[in-house]
N, C-alpha and C. Protein backbone atom coordinates (compact mmCIF):
# COMPACT_ATOMS: atom_id res chain seq x y z
N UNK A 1 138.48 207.03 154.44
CA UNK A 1 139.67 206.34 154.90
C UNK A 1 139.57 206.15 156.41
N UNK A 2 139.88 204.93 156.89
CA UNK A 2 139.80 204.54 158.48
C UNK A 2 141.49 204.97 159.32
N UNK A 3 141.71 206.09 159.89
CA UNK A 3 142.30 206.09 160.58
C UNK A 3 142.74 205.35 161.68
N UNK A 4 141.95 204.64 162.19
CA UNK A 4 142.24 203.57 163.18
C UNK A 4 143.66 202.61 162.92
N UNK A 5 144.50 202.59 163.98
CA UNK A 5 145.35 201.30 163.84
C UNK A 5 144.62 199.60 164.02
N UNK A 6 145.24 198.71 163.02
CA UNK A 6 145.14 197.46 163.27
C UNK A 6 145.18 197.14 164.93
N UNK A 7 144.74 196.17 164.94
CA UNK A 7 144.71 195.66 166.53
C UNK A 7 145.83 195.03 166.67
N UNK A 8 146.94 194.37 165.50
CA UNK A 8 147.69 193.96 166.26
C UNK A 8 149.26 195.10 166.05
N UNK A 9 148.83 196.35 165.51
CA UNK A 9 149.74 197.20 165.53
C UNK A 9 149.68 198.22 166.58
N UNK A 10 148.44 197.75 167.46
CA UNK A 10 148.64 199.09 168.43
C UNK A 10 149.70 199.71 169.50
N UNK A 11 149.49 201.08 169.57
CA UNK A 11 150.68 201.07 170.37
C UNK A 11 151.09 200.55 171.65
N UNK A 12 152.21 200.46 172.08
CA UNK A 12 152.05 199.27 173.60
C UNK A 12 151.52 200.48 174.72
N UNK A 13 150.95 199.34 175.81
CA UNK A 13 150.15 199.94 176.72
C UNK A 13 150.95 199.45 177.58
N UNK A 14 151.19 200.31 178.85
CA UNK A 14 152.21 199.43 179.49
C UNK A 14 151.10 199.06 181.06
N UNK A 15 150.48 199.28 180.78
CA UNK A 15 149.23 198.90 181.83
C UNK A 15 149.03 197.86 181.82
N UNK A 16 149.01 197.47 180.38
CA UNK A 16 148.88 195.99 180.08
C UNK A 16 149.77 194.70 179.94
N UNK A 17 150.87 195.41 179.65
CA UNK A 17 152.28 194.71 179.84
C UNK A 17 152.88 194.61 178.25
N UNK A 18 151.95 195.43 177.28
CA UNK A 18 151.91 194.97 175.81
C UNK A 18 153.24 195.64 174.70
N UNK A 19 154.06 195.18 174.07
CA UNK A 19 155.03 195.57 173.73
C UNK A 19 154.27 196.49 171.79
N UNK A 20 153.11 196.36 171.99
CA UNK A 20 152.34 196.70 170.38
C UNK A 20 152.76 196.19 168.76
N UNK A 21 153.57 195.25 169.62
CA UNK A 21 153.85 193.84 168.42
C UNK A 21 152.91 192.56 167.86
N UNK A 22 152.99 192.60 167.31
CA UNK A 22 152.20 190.89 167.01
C UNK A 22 152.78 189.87 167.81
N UNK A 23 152.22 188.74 168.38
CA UNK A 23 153.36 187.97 168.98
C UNK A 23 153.87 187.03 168.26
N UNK A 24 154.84 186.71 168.24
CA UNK A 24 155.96 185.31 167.20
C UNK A 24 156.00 184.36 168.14
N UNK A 25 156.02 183.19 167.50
CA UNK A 25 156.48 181.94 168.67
C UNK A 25 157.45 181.52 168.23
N UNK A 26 158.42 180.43 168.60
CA UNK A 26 159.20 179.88 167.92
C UNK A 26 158.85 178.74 167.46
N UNK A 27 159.20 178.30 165.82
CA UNK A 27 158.71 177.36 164.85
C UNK A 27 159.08 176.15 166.32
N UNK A 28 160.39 175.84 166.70
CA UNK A 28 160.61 174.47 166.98
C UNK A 28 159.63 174.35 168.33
N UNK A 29 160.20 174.98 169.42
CA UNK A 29 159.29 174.59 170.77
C UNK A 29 158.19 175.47 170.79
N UNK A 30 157.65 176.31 170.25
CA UNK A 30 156.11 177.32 170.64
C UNK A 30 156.57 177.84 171.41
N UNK A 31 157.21 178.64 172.53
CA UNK A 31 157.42 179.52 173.05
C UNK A 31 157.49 180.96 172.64
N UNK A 32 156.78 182.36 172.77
CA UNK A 32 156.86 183.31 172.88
C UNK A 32 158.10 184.07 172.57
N UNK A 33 158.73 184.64 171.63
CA UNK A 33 159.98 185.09 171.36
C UNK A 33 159.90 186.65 171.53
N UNK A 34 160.67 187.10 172.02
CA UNK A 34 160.55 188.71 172.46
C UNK A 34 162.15 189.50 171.99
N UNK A 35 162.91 188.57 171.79
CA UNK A 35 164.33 189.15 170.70
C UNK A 35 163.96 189.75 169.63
N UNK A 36 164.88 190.65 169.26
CA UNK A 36 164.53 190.70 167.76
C UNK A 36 165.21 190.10 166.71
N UNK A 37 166.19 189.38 167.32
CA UNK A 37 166.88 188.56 166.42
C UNK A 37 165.85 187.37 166.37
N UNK A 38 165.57 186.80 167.53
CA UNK A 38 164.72 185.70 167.27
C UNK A 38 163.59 185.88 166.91
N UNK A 39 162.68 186.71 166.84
CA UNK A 39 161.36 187.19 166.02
C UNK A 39 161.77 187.32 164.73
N UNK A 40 163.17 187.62 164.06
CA UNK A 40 163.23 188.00 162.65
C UNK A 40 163.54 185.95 162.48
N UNK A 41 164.35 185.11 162.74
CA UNK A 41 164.56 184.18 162.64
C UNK A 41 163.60 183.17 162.95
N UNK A 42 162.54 183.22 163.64
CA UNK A 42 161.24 182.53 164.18
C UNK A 42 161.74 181.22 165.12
N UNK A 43 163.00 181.32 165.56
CA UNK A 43 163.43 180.63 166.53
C UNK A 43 164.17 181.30 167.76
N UNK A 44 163.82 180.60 168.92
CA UNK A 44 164.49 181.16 170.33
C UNK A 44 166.05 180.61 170.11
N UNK A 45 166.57 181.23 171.25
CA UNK A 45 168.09 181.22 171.58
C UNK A 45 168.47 179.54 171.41
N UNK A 46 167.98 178.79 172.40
CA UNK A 46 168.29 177.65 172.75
C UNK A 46 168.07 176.76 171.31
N UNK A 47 166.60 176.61 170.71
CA UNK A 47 166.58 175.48 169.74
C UNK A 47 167.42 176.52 168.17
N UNK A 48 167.99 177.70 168.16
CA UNK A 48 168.49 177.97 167.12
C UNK A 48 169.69 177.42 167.43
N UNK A 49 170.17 177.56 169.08
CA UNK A 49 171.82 176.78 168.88
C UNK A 49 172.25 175.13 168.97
N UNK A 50 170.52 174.46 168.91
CA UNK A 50 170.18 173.13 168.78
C UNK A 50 170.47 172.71 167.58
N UNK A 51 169.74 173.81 166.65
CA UNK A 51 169.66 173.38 165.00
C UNK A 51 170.59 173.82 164.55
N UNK A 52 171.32 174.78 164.96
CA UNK A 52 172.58 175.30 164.28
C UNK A 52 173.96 175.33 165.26
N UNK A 53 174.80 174.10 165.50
CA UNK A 53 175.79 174.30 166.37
C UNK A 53 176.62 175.08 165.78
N UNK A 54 178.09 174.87 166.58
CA UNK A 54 178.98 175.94 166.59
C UNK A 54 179.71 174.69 165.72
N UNK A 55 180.64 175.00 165.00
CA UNK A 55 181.42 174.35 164.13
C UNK A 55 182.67 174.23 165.16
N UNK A 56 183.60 172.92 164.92
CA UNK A 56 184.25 172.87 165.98
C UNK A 56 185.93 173.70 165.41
N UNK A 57 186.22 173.59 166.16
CA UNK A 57 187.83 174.13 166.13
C UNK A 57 188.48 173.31 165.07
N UNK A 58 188.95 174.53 164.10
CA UNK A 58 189.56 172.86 162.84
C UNK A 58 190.41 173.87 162.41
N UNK A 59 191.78 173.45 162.83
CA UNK A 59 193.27 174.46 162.45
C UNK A 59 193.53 174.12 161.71
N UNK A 60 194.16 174.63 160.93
CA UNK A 60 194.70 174.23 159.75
C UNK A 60 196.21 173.81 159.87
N UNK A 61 196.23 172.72 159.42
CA UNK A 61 197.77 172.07 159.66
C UNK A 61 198.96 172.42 159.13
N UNK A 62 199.87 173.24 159.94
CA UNK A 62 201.33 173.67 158.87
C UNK A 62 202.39 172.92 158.72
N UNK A 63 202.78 172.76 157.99
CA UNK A 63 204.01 172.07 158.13
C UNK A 63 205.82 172.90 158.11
N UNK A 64 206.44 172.61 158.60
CA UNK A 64 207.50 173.86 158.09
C UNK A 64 208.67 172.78 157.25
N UNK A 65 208.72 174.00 156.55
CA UNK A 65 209.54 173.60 155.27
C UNK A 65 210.83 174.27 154.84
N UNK A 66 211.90 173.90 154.75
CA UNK A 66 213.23 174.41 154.67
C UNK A 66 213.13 175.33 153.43
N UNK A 67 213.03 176.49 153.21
CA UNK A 67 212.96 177.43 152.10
C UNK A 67 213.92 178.20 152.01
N UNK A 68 214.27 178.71 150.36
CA UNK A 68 215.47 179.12 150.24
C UNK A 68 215.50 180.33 150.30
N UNK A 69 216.58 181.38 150.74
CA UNK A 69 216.41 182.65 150.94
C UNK A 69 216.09 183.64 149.86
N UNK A 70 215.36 184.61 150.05
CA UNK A 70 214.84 185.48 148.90
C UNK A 70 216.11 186.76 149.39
N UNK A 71 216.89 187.39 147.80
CA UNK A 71 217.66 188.44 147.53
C UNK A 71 216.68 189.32 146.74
C-alpha cells in the first residue's frame, strides 16, 4: 500500500502560498475561485449574481374589506 498523498491533496505549504486544494475555476469567466461556496457552486460571486439575480420586490396587494364582527 502507497502511503503517499495525491499531489493534488497535499497539505498546504505556506512557503508556497498553497491552500492543499485542487484548484476550481469558475465555469462562466475562468477565474480561480477560493470561496467555498463558490468552489462547491463552480461559479464566482459576480457571474453567480449575473446568472442568478435577485427577484424584485413583489408585495402582495391587500385590499381592506368591511368585515363583520366575530362573538
Amino acid at each position: 500500500m502507497n502511503d503517499e498523498p495525491l499531489p493534488d491533496c497535499a497539505p498546504a505549504n505556506p512557503a508556497d502560498g498553497g491552500t492543499g486544494r485542487p484548484p476550481v475555476w469558475c465555469r462562466v469567466c475562468g477565474r480561480p475561485l477560493t470561496g467555498r461556496a463558490s468552489r462547491r457552486t463552480g461559479l464566482g460571486p459576480a457571474c453567480d449574481a449575473r446568472l442568478h439575480p435577485d427577484r424584485p420586490d413583489v408585495r402582495a396587494r391587500r385590499h381592506e374589506v368591511e368585515q363583520d364582527r366575530l362573538f
